[in-house]
N, C-alpha and C. Protein backbone atom coordinates (compact mmCIF):
# COMPACT_ATOMS: atom_id res chain seq x y z
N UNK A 1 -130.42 54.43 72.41
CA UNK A 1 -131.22 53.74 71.44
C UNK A 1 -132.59 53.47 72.04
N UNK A 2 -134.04 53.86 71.36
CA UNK A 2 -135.05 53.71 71.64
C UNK A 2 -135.49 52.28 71.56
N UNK A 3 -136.22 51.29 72.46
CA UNK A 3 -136.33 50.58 72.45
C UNK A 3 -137.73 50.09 71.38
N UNK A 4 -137.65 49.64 71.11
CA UNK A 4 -139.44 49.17 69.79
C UNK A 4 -140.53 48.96 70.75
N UNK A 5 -141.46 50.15 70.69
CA UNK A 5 -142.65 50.06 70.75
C UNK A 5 -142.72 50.93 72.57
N UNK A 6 -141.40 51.67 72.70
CA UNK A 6 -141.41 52.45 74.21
C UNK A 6 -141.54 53.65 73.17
N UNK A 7 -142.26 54.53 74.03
CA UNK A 7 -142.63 56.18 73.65
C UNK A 7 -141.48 57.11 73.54
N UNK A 8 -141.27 57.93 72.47
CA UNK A 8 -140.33 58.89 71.91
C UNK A 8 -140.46 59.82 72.88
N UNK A 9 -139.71 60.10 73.55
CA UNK A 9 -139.26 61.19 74.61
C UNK A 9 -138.59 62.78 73.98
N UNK A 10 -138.85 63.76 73.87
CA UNK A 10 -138.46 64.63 73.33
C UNK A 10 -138.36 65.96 74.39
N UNK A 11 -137.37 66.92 74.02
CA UNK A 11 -137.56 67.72 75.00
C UNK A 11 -137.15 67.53 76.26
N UNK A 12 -137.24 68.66 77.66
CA UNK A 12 -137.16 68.13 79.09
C UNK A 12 -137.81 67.01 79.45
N UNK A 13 -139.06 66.30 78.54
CA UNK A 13 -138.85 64.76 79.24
C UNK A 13 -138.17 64.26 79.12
N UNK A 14 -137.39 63.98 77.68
CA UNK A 14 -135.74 63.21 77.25
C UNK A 14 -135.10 63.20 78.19
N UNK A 15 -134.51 65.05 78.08
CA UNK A 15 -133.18 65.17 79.36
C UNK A 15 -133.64 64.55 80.50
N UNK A 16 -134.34 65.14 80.97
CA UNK A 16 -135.13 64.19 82.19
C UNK A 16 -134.69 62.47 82.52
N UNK A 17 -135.58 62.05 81.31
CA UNK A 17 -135.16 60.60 81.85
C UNK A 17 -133.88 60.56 81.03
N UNK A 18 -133.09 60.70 80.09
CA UNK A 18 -131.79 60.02 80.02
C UNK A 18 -130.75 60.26 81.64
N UNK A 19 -130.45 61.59 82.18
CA UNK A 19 -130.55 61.57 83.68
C UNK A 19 -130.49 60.67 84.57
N UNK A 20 -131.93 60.39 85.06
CA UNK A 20 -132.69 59.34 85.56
C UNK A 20 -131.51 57.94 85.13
N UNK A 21 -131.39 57.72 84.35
CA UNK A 21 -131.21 56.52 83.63
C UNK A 21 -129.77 56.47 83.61
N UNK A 22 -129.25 57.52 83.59
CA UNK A 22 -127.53 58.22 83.70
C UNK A 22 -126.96 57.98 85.08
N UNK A 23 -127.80 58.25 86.03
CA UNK A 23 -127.61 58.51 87.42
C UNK A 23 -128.17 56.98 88.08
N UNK A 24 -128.77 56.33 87.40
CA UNK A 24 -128.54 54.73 87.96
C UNK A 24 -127.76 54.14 87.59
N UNK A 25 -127.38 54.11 86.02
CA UNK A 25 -125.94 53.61 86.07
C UNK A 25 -124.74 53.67 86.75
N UNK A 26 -124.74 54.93 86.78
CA UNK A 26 -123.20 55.55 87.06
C UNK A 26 -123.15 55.03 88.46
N UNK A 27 -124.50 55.25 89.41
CA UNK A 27 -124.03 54.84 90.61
C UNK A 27 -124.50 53.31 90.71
N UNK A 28 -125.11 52.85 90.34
CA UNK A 28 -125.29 51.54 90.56
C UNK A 28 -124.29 50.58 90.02
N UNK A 29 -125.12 50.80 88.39
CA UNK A 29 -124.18 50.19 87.35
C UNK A 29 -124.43 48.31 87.61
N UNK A 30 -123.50 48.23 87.69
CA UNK A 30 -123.28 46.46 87.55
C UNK A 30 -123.13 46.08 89.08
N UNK A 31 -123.33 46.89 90.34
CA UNK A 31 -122.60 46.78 91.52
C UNK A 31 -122.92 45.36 91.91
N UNK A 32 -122.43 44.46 92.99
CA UNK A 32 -122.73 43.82 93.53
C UNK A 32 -121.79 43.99 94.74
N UNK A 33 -123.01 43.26 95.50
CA UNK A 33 -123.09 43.33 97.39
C UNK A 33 -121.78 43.63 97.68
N UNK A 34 -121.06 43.12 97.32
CA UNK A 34 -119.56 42.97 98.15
C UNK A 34 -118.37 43.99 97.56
N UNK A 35 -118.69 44.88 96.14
CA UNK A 35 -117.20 45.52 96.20
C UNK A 35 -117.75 46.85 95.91
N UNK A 36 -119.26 47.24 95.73
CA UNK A 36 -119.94 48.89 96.17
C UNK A 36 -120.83 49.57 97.03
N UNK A 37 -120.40 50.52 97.48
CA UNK A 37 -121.38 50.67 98.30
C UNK A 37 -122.99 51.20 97.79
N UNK A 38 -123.99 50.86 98.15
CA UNK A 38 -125.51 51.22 98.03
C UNK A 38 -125.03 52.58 97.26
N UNK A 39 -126.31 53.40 96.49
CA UNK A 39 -126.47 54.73 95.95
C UNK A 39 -126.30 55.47 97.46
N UNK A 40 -127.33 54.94 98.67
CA UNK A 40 -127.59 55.54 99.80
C UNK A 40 -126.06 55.95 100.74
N UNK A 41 -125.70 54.79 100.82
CA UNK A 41 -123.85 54.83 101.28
C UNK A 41 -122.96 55.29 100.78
N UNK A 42 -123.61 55.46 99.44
CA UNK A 42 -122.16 56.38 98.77
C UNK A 42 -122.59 57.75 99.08
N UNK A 43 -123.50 57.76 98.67
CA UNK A 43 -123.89 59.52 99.18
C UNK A 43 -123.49 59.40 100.52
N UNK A 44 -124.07 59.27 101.81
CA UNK A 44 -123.88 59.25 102.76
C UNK A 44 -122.13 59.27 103.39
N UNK A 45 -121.36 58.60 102.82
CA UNK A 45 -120.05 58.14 102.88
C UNK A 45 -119.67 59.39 102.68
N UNK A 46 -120.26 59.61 100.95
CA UNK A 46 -119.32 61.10 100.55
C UNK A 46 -119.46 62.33 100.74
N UNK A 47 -120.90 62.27 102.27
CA UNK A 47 -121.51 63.66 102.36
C UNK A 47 -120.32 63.35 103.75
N UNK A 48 -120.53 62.55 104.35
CA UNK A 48 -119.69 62.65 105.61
C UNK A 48 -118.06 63.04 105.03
N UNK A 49 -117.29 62.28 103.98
CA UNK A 49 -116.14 62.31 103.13
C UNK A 49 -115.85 64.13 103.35
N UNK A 50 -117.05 65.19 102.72
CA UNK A 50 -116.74 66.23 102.67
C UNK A 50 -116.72 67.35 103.50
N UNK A 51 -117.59 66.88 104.76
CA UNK A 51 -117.97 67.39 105.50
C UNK A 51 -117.67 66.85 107.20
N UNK A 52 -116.67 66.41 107.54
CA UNK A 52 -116.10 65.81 108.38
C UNK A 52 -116.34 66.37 109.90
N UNK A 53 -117.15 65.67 110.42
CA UNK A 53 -117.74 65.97 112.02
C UNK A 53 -119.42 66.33 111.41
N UNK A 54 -120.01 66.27 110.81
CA UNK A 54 -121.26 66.40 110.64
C UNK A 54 -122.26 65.45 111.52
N UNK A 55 -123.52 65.59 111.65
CA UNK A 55 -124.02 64.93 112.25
C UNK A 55 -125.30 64.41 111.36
N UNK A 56 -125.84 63.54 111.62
CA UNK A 56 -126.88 62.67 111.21
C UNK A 56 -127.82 63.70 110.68
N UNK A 57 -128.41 64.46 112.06
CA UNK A 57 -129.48 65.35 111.53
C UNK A 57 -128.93 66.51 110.34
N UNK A 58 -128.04 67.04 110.02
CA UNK A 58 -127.48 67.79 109.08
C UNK A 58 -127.69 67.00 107.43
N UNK A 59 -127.15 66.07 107.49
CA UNK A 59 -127.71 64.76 106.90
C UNK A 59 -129.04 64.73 106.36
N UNK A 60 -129.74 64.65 107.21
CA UNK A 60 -131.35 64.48 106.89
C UNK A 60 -131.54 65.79 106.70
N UNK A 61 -131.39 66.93 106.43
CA UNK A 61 -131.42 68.39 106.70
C UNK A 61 -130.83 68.41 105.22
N UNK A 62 -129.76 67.76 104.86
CA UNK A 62 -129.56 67.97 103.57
C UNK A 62 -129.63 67.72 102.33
N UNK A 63 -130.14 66.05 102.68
CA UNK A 63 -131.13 65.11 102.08
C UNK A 63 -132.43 65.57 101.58
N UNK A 64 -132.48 65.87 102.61
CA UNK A 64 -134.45 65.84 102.71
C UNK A 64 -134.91 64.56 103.06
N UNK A 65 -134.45 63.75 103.56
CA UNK A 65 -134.97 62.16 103.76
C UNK A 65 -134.91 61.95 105.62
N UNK A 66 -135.93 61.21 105.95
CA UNK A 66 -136.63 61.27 107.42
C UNK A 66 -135.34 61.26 108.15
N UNK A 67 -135.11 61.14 109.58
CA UNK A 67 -133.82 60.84 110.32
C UNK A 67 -134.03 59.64 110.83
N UNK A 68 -134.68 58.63 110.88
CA UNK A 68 -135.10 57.34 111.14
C UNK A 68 -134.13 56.73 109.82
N UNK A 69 -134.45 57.17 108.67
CA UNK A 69 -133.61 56.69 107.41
C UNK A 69 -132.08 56.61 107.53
N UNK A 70 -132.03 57.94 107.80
CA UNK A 70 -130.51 58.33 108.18
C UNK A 70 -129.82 57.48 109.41
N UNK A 71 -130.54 57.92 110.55
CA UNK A 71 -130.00 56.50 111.62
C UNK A 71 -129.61 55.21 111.18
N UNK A 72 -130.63 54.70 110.14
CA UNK A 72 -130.12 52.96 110.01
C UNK A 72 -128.80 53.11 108.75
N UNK A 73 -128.81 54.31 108.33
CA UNK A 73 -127.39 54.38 107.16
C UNK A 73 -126.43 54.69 108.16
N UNK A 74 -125.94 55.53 109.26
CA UNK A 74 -125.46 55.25 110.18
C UNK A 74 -125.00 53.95 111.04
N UNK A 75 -126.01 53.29 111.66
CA UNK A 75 -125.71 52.02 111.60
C UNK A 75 -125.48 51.17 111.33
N UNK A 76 -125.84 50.87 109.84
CA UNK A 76 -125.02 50.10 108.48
C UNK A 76 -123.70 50.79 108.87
N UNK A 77 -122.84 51.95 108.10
CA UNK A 77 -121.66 52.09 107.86
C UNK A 77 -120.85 52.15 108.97
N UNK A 78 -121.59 52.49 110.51
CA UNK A 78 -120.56 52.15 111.99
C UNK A 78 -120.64 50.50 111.51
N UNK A 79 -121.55 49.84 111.45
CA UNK A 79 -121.38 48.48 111.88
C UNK A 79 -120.58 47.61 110.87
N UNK A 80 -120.61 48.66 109.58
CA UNK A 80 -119.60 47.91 108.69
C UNK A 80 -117.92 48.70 108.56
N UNK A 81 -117.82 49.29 109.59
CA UNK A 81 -116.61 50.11 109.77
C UNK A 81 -115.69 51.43 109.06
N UNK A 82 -116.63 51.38 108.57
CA UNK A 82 -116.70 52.96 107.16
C UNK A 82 -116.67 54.27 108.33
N UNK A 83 -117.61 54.35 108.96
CA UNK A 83 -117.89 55.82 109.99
C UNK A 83 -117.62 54.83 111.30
N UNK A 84 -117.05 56.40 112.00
CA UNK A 84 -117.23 56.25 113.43
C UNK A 84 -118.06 57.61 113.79
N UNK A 85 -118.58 57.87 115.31
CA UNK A 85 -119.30 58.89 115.72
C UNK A 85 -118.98 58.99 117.01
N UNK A 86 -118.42 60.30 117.53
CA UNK A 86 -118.05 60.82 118.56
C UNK A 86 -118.94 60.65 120.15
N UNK A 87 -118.35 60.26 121.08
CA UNK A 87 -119.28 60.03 121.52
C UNK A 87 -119.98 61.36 122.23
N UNK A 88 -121.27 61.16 122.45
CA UNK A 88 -122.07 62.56 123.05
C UNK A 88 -123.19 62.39 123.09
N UNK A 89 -123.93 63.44 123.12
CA UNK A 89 -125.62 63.09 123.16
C UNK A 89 -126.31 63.28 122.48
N UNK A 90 -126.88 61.44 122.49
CA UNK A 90 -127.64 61.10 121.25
C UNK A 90 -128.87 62.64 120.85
N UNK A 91 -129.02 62.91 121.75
CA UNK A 91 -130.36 63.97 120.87
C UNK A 91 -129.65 65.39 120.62
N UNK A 92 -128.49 65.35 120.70
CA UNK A 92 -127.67 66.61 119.40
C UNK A 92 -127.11 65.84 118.68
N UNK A 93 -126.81 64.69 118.58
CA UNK A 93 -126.55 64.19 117.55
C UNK A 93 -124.75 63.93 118.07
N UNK A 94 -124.21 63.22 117.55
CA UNK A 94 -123.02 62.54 117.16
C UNK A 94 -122.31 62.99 116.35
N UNK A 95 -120.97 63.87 116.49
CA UNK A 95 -120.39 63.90 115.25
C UNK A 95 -119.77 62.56 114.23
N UNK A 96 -119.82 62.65 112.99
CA UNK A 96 -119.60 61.18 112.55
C UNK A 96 -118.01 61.69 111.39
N UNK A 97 -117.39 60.86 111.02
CA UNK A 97 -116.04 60.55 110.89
C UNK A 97 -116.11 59.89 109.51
N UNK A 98 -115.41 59.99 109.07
CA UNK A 98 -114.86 58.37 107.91
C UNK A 98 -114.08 57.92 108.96
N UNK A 99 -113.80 56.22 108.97
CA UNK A 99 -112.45 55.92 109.33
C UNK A 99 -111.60 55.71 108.26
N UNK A 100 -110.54 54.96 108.16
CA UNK A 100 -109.56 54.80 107.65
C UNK A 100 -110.38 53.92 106.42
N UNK A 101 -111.04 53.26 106.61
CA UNK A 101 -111.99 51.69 105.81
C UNK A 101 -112.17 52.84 105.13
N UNK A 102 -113.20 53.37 105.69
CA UNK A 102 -114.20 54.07 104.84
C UNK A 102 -114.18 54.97 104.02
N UNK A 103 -112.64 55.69 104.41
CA UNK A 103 -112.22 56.17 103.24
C UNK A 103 -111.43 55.38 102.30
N UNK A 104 -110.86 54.49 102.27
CA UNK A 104 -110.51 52.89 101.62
C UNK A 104 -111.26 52.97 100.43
N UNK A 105 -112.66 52.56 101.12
CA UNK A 105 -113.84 51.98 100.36
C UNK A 105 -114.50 53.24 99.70
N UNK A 106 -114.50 54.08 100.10
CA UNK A 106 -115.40 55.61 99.42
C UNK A 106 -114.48 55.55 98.18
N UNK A 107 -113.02 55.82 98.12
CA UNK A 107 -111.48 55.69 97.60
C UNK A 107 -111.81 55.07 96.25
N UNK A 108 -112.17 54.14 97.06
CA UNK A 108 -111.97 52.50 95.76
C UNK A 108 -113.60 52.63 94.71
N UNK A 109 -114.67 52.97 95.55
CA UNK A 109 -115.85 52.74 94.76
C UNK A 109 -115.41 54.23 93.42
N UNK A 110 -115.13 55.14 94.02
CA UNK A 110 -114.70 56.46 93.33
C UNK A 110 -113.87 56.37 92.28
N UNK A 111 -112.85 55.52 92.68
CA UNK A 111 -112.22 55.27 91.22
C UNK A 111 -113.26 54.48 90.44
N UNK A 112 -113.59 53.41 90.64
CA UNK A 112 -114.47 52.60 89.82
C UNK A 112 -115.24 53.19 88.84
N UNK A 113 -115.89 54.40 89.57
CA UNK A 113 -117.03 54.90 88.55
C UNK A 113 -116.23 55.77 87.97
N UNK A 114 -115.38 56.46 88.23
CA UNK A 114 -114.73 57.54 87.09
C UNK A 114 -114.08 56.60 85.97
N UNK A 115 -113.57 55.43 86.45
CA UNK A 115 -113.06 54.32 85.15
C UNK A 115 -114.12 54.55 84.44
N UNK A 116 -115.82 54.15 84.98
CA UNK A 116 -116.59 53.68 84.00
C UNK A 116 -117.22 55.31 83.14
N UNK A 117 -116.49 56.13 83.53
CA UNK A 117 -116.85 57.26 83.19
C UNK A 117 -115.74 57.75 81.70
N UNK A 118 -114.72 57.24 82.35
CA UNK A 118 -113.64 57.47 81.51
C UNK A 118 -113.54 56.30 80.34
N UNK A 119 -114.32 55.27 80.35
CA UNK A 119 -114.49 54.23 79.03
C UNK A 119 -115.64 54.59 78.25
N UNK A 120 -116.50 55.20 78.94
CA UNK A 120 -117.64 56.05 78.00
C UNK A 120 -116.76 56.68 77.42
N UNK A 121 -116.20 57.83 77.83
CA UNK A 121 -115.27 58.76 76.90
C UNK A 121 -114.32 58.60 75.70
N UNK A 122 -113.91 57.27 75.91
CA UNK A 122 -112.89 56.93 75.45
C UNK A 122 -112.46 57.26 73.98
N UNK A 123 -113.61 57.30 72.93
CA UNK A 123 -113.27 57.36 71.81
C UNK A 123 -114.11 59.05 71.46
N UNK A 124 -114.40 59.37 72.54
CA UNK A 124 -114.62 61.03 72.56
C UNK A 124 -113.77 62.00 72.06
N UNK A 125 -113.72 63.13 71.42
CA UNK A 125 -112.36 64.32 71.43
C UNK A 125 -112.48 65.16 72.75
N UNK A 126 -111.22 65.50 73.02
CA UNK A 126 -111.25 66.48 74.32
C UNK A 126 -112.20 67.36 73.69
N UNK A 127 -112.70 68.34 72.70
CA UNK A 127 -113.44 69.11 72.72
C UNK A 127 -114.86 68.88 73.16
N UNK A 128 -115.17 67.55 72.55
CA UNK A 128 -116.49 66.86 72.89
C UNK A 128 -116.43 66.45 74.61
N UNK A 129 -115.15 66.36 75.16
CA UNK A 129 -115.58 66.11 76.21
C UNK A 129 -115.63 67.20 77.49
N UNK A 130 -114.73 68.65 76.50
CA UNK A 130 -114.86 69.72 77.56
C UNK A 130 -116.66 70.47 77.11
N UNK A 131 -116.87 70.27 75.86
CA UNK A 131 -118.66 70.82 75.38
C UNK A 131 -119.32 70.00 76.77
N UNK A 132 -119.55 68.75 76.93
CA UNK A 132 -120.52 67.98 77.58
C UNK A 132 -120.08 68.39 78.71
N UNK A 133 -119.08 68.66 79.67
CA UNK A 133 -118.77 68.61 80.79
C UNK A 133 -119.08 70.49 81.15
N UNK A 134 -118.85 71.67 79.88
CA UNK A 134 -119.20 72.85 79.98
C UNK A 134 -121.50 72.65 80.26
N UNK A 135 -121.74 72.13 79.11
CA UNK A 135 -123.24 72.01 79.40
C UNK A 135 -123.82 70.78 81.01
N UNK A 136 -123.23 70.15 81.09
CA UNK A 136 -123.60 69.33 82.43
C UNK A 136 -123.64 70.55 83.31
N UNK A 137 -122.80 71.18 83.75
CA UNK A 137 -122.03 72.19 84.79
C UNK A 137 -123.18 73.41 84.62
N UNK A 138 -123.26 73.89 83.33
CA UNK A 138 -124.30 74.85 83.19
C UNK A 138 -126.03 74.35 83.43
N UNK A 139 -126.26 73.07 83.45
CA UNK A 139 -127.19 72.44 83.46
C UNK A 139 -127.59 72.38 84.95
N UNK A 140 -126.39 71.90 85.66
CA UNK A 140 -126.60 71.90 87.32
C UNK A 140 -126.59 73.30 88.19
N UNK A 141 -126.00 74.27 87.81
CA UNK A 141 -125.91 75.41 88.38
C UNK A 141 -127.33 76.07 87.89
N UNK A 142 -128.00 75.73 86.84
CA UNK A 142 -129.14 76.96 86.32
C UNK A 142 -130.11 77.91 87.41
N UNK A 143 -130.03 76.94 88.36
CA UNK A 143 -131.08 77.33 89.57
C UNK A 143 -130.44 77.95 90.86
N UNK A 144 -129.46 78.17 90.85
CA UNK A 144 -128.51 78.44 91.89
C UNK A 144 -128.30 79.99 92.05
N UNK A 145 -128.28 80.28 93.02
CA UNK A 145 -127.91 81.87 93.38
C UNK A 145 -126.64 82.29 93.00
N UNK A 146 -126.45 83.26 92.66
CA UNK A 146 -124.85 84.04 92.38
C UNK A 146 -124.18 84.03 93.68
N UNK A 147 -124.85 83.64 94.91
CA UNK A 147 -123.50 83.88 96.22
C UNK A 147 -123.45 82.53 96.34
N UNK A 148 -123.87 81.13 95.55
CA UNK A 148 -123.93 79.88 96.20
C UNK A 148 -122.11 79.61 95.74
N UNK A 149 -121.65 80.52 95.20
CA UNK A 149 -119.92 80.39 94.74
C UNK A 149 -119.40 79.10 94.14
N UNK A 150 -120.42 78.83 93.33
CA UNK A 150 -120.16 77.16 92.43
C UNK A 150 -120.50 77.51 90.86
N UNK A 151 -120.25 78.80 90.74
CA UNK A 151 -120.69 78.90 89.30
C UNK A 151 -119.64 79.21 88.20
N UNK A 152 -118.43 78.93 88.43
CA UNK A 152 -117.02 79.32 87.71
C UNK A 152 -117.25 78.38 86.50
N UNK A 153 -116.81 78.91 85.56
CA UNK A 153 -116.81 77.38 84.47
C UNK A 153 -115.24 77.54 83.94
């Protein structure tokens, strides 16, 4: 719903910002301090989650965001017990871990948002919800190479 007297968005600006606006909810949403982790920690959590022994700089390598950034998200989630990191040398970097927490907490925030994903849906038809989930999928792959092997629908 357009708000009275904000500018009609049409076109790739629309998609654009509904997006934008899609992608703060979903990860933010209603969070508070104590039962989600940051947008930054969840990514981070769930890049380490998939990629298990990675290191910081791979991280910032896959981000695109400085390694000064990455270090203090590191030190947040060691110091809040989410990651551990192998020990070795600091200038190759550390392999880093979930622990047991941290997959707990990655676990728990993950369900949360697919709930809030799945109460959007709720009064959806499976057809309407395999159309949106066929165009999302075609939406994210458009730019992608034929060997990046993520293009099955």
């Amino acid at each position: 719903m357009q708000q009275e007297g904000a500018a009609v968005l049409t076109g790739s600006p629309a998609v654009y910002d509904e997006l934008v606006r899609l992608t703060r909810e979903m990860i933010v949403g209603d969070r508070r301090p104590d039962d989600q982790p940051t947008v930054a920690q969840h990514s981070f959590l769930s890049y380490i989650g998939r990629n298990d022994g990675c290191k910081a700089t791979e991280i910032s390598d896959e981000f695109g965001v400085n390694r000064s950034t990455i270090s203090r998200q590191v030190r947040g989630c060691v110091d809040a017990g989410w990651v551990c990191a192998d020990p070795g040398s600091v200038r190759q970097g550390n392999p880093l871990h979930l622990t047991d927490a941290g997959r707990e907490y990655l676990d728990a925030a993950n369900a949360r948002r697919l709930d809030q994903v799945a109460e959007r849906l709720q009064d959806w038809t499976t057809t309407e919800i395999e159309d949106f989930a066929r165009a999302l999928h075609r939406f994210r792959i458009a730019n992608q190479s034929p060997t990046d092997g993520d293009d099955v629908t």
